[in-house]
PDB file of N, CA and C in Angstrom:
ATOM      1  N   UNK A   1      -2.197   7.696  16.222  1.00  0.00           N
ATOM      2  CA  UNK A   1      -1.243   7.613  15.123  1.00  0.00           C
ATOM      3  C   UNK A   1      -0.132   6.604  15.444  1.00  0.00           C
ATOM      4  N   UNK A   2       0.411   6.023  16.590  1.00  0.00           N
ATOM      5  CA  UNK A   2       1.324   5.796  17.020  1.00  0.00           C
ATOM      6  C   UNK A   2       0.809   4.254  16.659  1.00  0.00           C
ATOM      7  N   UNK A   3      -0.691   4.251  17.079  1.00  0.00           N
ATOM      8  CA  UNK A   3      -1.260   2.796  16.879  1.00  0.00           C
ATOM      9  C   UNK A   3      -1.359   2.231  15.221  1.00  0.00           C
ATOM     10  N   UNK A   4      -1.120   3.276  14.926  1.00  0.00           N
ATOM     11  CA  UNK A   4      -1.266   3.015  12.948  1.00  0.00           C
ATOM     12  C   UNK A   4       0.045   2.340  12.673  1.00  0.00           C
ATOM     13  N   UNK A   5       1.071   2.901  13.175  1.00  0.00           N
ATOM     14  CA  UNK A   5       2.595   3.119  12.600  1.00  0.00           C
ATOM     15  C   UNK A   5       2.657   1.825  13.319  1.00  0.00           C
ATOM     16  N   UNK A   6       2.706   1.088  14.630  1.00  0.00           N
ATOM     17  CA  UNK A   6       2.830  -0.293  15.167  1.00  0.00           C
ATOM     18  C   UNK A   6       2.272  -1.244  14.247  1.00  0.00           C
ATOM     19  N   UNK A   7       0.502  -0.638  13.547  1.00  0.00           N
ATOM     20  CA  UNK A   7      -0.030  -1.730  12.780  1.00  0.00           C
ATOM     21  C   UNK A   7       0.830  -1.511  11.339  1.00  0.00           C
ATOM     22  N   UNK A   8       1.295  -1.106  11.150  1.00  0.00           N
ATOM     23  CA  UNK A   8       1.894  -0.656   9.407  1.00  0.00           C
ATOM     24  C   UNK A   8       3.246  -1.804   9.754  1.00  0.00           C
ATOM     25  N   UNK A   9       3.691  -1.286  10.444  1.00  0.00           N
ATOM     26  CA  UNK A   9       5.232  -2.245  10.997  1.00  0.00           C
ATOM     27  C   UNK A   9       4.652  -3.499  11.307  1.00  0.00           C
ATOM     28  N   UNK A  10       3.767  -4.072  12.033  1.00  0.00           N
ATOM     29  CA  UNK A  10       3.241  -5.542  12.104  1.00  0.00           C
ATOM     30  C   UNK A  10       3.063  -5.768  10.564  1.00  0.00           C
ATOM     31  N   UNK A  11       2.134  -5.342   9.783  1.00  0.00           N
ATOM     32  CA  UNK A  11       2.067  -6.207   8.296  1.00  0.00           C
ATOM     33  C   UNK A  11       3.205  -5.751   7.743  1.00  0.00           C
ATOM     34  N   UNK A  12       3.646  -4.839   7.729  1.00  0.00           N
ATOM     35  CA  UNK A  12       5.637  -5.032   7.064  1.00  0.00           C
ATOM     36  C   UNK A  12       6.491  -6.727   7.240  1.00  0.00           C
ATOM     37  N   UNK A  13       6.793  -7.006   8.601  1.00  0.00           N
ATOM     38  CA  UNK A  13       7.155  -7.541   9.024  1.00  0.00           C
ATOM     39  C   UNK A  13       6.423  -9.308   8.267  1.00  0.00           C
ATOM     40  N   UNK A  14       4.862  -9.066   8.712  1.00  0.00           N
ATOM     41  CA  UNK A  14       4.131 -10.154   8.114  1.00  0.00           C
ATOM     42  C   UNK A  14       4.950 -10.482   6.666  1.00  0.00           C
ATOM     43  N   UNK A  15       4.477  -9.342   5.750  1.00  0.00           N
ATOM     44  CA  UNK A  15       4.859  -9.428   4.234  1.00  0.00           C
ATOM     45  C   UNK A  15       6.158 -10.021   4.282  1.00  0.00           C
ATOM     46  N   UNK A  16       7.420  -9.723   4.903  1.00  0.00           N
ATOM     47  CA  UNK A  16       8.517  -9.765   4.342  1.00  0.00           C
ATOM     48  C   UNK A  16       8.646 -11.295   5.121  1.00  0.00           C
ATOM     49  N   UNK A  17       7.892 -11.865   5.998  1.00  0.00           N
ATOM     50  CA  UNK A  17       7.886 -12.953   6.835  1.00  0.00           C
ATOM     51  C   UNK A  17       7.749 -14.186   5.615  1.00  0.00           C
ATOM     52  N   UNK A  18       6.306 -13.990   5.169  1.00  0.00           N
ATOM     53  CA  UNK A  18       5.165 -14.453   4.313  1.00  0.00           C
ATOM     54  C   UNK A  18       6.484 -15.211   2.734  1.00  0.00           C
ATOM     55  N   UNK A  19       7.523 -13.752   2.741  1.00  0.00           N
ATOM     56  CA  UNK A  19       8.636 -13.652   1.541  1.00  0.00           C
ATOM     57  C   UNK A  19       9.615 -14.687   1.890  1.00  0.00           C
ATOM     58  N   UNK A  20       9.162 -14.850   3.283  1.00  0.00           N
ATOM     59  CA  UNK A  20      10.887 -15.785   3.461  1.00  0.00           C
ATOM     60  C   UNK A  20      11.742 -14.611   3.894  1.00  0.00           C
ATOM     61  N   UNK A  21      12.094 -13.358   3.917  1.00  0.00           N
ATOM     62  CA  UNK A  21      12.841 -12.076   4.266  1.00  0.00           C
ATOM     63  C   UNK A  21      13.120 -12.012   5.774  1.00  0.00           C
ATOM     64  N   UNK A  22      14.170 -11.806   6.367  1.00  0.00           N
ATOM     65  CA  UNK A  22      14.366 -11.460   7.199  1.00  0.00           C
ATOM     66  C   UNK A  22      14.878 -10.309   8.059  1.00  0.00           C
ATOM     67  N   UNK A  23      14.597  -9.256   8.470  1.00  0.00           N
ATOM     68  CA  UNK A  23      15.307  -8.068   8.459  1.00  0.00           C
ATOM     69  C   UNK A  23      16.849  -8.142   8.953  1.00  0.00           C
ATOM     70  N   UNK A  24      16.648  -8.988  10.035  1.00  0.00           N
ATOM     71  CA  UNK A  24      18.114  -9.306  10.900  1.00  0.00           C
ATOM     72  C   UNK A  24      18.960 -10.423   9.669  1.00  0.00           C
ATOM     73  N   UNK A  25      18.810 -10.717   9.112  1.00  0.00           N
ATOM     74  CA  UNK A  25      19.278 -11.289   8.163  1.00  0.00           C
ATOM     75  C   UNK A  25      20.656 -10.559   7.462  1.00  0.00           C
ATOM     76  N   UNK A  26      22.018 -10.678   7.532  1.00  0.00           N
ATOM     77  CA  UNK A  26      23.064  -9.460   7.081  1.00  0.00           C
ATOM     78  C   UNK A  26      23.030  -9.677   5.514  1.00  0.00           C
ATOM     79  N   UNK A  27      22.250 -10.589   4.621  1.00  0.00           N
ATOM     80  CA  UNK A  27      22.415 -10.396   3.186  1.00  0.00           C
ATOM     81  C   UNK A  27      20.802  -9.667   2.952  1.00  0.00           C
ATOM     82  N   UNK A  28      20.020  -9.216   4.059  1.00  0.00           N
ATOM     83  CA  UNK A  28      18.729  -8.982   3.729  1.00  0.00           C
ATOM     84  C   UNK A  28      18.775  -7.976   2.866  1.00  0.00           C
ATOM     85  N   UNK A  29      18.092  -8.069   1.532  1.00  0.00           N
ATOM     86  CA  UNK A  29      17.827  -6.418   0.689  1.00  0.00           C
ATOM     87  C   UNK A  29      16.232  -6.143   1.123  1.00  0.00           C
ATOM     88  N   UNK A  30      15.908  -4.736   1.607  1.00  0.00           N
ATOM     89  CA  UNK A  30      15.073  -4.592   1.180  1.00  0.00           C
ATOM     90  C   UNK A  30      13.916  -4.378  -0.368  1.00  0.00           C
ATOM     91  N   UNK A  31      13.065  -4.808  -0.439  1.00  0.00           N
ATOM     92  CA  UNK A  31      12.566  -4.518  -1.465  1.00  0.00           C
ATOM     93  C   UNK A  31      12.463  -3.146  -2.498  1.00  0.00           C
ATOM     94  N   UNK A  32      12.112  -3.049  -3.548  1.00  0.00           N
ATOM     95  CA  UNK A  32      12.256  -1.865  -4.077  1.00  0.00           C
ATOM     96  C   UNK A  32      11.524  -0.982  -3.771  1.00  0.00           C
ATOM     97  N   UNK A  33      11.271   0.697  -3.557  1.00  0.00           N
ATOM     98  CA  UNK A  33      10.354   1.357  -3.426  1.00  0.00           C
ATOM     99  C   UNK A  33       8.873   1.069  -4.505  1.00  0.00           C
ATOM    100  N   UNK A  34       8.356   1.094  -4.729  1.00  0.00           N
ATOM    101  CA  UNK A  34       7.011   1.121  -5.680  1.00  0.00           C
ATOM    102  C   UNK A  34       6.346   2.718  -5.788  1.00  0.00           C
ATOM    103  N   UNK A  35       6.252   3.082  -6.773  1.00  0.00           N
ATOM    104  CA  UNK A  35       5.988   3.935  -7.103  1.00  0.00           C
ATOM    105  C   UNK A  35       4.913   4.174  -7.739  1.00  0.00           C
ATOM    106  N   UNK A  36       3.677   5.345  -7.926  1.00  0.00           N
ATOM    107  CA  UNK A  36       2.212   5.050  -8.153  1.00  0.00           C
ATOM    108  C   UNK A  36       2.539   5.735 -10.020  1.00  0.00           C
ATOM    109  N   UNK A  37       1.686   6.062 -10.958  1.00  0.00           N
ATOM    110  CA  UNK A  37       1.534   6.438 -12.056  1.00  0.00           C
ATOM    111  C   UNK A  37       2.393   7.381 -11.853  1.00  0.00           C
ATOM    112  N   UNK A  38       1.786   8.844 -11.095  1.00  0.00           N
ATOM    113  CA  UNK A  38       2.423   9.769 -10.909  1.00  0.00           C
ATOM    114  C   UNK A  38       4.140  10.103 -10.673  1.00  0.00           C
ATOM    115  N   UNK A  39       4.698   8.872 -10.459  1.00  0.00           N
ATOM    116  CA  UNK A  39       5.818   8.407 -10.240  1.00  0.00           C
ATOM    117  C   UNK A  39       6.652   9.010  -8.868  1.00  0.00           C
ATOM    118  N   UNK A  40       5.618   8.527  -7.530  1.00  0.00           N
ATOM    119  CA  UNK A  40       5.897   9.435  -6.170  1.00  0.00           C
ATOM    120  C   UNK A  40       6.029   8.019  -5.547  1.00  0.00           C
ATOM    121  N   UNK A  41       6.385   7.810  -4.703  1.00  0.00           N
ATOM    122  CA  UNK A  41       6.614   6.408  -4.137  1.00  0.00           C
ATOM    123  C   UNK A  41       5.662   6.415  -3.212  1.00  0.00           C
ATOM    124  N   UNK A  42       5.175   5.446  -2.993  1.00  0.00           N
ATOM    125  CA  UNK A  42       4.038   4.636  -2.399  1.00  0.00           C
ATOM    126  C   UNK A  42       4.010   4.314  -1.162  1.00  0.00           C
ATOM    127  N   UNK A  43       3.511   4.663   0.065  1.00  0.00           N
ATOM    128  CA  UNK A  43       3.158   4.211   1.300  1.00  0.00           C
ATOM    129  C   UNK A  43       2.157   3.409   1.790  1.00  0.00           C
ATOM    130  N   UNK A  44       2.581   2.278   2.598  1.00  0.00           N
ATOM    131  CA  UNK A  44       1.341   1.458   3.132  1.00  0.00           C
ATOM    132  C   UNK A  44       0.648   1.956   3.750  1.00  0.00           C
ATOM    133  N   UNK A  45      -0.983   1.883   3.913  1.00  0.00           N
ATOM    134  CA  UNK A  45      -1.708   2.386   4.958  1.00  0.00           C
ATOM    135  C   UNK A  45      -2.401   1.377   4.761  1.00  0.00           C
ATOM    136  N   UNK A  46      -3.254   1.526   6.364  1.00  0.00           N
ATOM    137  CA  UNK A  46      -4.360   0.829   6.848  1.00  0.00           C
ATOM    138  C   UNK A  46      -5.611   1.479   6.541  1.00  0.00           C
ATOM    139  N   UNK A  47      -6.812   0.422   6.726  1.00  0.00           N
ATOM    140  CA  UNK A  47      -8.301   0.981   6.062  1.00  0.00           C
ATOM    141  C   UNK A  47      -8.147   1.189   7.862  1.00  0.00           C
ATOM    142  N   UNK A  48      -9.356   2.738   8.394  1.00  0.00           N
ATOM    143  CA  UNK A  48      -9.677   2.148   9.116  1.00  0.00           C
ATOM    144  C   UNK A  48     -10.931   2.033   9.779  1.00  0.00           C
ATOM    145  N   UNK A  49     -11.688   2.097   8.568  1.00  0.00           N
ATOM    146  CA  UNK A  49     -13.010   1.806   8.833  1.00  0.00           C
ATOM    147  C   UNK A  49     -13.960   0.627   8.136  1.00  0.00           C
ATOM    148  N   UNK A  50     -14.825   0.208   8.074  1.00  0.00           N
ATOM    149  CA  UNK A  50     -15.807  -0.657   7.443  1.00  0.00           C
ATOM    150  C   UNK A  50     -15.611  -1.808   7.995  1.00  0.00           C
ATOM    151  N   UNK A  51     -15.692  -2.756   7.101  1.00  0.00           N
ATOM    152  CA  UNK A  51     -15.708  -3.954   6.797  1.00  0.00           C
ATOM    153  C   UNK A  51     -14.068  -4.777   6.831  1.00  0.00           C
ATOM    154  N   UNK A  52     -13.358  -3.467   5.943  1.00  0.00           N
ATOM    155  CA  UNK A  52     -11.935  -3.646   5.224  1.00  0.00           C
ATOM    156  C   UNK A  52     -10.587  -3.373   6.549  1.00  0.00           C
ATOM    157  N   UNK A  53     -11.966  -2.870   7.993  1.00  0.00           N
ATOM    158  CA  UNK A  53     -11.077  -2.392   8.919  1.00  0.00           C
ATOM    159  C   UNK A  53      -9.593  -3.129   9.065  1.00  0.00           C
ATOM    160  N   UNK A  54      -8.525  -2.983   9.387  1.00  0.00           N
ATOM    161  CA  UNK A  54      -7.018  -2.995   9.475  1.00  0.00           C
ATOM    162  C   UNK A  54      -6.586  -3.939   7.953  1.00  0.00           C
ATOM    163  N   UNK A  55      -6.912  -3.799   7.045  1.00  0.00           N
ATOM    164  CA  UNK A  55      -6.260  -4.355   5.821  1.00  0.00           C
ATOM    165  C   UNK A  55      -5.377  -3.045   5.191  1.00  0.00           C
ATOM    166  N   UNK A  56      -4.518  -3.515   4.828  1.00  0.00           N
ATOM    167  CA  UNK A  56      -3.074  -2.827   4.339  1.00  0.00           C
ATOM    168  C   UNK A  56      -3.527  -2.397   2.496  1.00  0.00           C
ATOM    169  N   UNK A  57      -3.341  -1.032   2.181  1.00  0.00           N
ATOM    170  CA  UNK A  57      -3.193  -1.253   1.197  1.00  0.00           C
ATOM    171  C   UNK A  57      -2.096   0.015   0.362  1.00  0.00           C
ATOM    172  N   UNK A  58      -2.086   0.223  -0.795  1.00  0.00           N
ATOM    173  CA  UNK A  58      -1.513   1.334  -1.237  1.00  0.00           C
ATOM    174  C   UNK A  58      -2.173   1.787  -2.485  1.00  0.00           C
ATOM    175  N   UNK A  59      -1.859   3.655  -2.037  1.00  0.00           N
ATOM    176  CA  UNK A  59      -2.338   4.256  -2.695  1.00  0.00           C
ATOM    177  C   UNK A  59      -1.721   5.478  -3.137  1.00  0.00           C
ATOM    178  N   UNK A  60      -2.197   5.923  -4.570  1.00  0.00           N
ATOM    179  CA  UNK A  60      -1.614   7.280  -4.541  1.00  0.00           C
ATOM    180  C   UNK A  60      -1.404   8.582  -3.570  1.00  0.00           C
ATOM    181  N   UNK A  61      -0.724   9.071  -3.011  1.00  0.00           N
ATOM    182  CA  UNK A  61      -0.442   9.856  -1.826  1.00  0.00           C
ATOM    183  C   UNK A  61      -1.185  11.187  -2.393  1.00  0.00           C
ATOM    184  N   UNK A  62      -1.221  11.785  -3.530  1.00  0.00           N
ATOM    185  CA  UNK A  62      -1.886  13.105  -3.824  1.00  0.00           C
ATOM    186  C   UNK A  62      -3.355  12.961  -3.364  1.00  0.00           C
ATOM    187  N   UNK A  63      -3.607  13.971  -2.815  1.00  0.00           N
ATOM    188  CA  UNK A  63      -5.001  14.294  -2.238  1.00  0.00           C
ATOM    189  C   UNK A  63      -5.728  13.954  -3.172  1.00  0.00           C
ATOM    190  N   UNK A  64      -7.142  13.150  -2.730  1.00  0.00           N
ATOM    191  CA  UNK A  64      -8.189  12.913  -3.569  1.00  0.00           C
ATOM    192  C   UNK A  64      -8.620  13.782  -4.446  1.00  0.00           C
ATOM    193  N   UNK A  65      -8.763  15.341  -3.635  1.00  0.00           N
ATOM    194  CA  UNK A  65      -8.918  16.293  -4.790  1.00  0.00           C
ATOM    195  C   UNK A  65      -8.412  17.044  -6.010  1.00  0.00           C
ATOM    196  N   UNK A  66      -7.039  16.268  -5.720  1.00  0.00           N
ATOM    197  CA  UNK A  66      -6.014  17.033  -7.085  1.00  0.00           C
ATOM    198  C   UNK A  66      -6.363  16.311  -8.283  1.00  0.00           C
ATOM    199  N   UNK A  67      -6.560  17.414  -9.225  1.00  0.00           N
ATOM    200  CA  UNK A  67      -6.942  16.631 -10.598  1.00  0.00           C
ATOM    201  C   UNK A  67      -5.829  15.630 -11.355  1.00  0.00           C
ATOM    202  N   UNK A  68      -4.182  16.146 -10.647  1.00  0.00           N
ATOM    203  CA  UNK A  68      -3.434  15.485 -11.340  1.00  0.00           C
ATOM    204  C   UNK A  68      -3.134  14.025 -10.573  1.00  0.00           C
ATOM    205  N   UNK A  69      -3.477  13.369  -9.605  1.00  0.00           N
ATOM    206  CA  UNK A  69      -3.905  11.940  -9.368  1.00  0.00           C
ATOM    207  C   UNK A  69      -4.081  11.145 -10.375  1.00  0.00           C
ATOM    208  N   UNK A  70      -3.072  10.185 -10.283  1.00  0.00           N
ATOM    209  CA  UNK A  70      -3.446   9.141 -10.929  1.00  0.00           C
ATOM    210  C   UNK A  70      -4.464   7.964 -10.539  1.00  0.00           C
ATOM    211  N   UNK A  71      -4.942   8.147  -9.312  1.00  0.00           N
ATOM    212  CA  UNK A  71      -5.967   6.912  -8.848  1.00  0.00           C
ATOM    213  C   UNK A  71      -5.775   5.862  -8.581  1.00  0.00           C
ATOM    214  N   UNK A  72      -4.420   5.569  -8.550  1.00  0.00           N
ATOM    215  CA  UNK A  72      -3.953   4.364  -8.069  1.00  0.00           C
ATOM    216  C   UNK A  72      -4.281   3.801  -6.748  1.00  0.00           C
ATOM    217  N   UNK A  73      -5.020   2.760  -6.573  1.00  0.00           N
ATOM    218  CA  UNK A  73      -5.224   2.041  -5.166  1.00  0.00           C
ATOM    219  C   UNK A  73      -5.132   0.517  -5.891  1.00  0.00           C
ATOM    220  N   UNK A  74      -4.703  -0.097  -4.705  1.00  0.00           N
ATOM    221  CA  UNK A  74      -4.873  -1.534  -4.661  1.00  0.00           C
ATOM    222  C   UNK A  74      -4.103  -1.950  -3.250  1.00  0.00           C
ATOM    223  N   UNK A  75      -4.917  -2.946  -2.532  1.00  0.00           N
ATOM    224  CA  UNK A  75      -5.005  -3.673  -1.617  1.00  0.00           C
ATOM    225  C   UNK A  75      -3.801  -4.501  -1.420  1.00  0.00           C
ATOM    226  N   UNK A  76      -3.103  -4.060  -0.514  1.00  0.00           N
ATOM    227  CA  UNK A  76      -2.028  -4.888  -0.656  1.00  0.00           C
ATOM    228  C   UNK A  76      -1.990  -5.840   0.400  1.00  0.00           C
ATOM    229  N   UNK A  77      -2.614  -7.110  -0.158  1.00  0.00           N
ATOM    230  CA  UNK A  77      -2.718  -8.400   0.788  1.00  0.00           C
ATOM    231  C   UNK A  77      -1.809  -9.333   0.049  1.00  0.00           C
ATOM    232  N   UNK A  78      -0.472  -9.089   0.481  1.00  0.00           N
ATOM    233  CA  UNK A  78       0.684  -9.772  -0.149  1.00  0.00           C
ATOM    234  C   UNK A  78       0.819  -9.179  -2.411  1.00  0.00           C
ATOM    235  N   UNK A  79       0.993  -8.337  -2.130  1.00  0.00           N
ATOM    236  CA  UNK A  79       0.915  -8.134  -3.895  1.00  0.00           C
ATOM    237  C   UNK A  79       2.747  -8.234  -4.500  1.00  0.00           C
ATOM    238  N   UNK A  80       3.264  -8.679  -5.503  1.00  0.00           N
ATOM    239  CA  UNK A  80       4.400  -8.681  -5.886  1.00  0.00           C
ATOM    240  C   UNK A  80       5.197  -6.964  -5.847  1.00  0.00           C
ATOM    241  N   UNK A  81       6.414  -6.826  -4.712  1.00  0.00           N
ATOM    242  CA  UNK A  81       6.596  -5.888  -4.327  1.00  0.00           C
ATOM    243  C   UNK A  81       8.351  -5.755  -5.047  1.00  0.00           C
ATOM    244  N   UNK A  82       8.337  -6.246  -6.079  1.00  0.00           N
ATOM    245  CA  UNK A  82       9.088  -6.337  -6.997  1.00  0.00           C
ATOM    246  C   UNK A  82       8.761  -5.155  -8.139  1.00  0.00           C
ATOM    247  N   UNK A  83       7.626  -5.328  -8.185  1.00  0.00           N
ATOM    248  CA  UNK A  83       6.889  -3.853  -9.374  1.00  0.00           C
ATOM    249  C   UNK A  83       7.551  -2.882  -9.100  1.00  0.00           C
ATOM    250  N   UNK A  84       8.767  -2.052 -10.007  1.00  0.00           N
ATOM    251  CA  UNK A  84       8.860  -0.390  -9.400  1.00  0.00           C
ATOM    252  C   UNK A  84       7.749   0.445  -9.649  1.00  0.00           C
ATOM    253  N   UNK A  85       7.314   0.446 -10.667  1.00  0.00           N
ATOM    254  CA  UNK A  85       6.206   1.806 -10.954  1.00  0.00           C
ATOM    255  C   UNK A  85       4.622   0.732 -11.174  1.00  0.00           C
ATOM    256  N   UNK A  86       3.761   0.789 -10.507  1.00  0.00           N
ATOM    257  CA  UNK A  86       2.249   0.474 -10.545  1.00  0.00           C
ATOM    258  C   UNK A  86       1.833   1.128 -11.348  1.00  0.00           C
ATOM    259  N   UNK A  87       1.078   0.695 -12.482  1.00  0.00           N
ATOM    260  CA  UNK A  87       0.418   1.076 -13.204  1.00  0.00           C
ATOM    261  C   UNK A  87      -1.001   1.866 -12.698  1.00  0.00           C
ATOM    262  N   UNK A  88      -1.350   2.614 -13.496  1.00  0.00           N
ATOM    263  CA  UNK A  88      -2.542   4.189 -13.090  1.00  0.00           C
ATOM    264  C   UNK A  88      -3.603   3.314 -12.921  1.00  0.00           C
ATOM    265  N   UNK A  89      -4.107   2.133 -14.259  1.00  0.00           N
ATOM    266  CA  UNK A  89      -5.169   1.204 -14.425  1.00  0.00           C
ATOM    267  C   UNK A  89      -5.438   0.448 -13.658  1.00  0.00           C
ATOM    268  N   UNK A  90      -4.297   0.084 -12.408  1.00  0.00           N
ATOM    269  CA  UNK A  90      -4.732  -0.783 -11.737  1.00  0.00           C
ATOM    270  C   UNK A  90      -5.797  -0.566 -10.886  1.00  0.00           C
ATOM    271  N   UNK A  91      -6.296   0.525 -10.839  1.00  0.00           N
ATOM    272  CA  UNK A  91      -7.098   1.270  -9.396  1.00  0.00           C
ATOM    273  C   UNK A  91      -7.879   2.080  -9.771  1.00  0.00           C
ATOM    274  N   UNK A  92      -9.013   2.089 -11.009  1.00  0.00           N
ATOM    275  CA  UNK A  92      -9.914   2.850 -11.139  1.00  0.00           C
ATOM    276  C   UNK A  92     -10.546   3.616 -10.114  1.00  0.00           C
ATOM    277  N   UNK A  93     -11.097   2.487  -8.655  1.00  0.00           N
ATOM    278  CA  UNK A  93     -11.735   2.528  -7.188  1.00  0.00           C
ATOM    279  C   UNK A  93     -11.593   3.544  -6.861  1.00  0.00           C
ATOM    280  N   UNK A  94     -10.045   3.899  -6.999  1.00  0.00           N
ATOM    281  CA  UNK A  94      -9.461   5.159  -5.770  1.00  0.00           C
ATOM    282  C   UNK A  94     -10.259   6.163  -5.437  1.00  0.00           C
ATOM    283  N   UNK A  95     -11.186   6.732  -6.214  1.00  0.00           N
ATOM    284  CA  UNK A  95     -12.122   7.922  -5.834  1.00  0.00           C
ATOM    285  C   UNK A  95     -13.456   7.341  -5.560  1.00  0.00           C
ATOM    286  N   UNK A  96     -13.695   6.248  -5.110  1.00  0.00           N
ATOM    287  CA  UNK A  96     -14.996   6.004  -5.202  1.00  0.00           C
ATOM    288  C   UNK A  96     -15.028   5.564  -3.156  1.00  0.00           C
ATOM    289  N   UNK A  97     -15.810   4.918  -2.471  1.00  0.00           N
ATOM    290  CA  UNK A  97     -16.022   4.826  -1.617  1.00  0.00           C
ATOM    291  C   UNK A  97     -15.409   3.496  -0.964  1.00  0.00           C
ATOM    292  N   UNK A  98     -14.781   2.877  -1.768  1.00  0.00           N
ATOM    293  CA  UNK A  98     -14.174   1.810  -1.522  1.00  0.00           C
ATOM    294  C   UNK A  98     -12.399   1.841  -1.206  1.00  0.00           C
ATOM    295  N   UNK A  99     -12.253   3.406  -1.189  1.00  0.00           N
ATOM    296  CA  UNK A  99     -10.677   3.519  -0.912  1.00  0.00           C
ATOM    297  C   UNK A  99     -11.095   3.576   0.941  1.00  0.00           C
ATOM    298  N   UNK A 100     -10.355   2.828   1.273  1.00  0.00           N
ATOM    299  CA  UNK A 100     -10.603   3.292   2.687  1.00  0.00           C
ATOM    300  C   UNK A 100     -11.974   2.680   3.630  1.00  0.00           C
ATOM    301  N   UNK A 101     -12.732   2.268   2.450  1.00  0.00           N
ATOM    302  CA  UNK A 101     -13.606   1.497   3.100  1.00  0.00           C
ATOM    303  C   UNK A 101     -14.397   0.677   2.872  1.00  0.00           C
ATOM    304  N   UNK A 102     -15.410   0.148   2.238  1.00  0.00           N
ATOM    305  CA  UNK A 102     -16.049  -0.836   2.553  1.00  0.00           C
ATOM    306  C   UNK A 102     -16.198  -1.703   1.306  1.00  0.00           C
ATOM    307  N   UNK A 103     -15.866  -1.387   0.054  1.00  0.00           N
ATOM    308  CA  UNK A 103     -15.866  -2.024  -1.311  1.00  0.00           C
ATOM    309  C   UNK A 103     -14.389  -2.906  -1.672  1.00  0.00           C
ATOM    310  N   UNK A 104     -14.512  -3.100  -3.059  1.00  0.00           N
ATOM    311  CA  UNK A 104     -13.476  -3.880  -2.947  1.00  0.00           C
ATOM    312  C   UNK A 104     -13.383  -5.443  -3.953  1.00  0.00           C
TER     313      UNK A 104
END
């Protein structure tokens, strides 16, 4: 777990790099939270299996099995982190075999 949270903080860092952002920067803002359909705010995670192994993405945090999921996934390989609330549509995938691994 410890190795997840180092890789989550390396592509943080990337992204906000990638932005021009600097953390040490004293006018730095961080970006806005993003929030999924459900309107719960959004955490980066890593795939960490397949093909998709260490790619960053975000997803709805409610368990796959709750009916009230909105299904939100999408890959976050630099995505505009300006969006507050992600739309539900963007991420049909989320329940299919490609959250987490090998589709896409």
């Amino acid at each position: 777990q410890q190795q997840q949270q180092q890789q989550q903080q390396q592509v943080q860092q990337q992204m906000l790099a990638q932005a021009g952002l600097d953390e040490e920067d004293p006018d730095f803002v961080p970006p806005p939270e993003v929030k999924c359909g459900c309107g719960i705010v959004l955490q980066q995670k890593i795939c960490q299996n397949g093909s998709n192994a260490g790619r960053p993405f975000l997803a709805c945090p409610k368990m796959r099995d709750d009916p009230t999921r909105c299904r939100f996934f999408q890959w976050n390989d630099g995505i505009d982190v300006s969006m507050s609330t992600a739309g539900a549509g963007a991420a049909d995938n989320y329940g299919d075999r490609s959250y987490g691994g090998g589709g896409g």
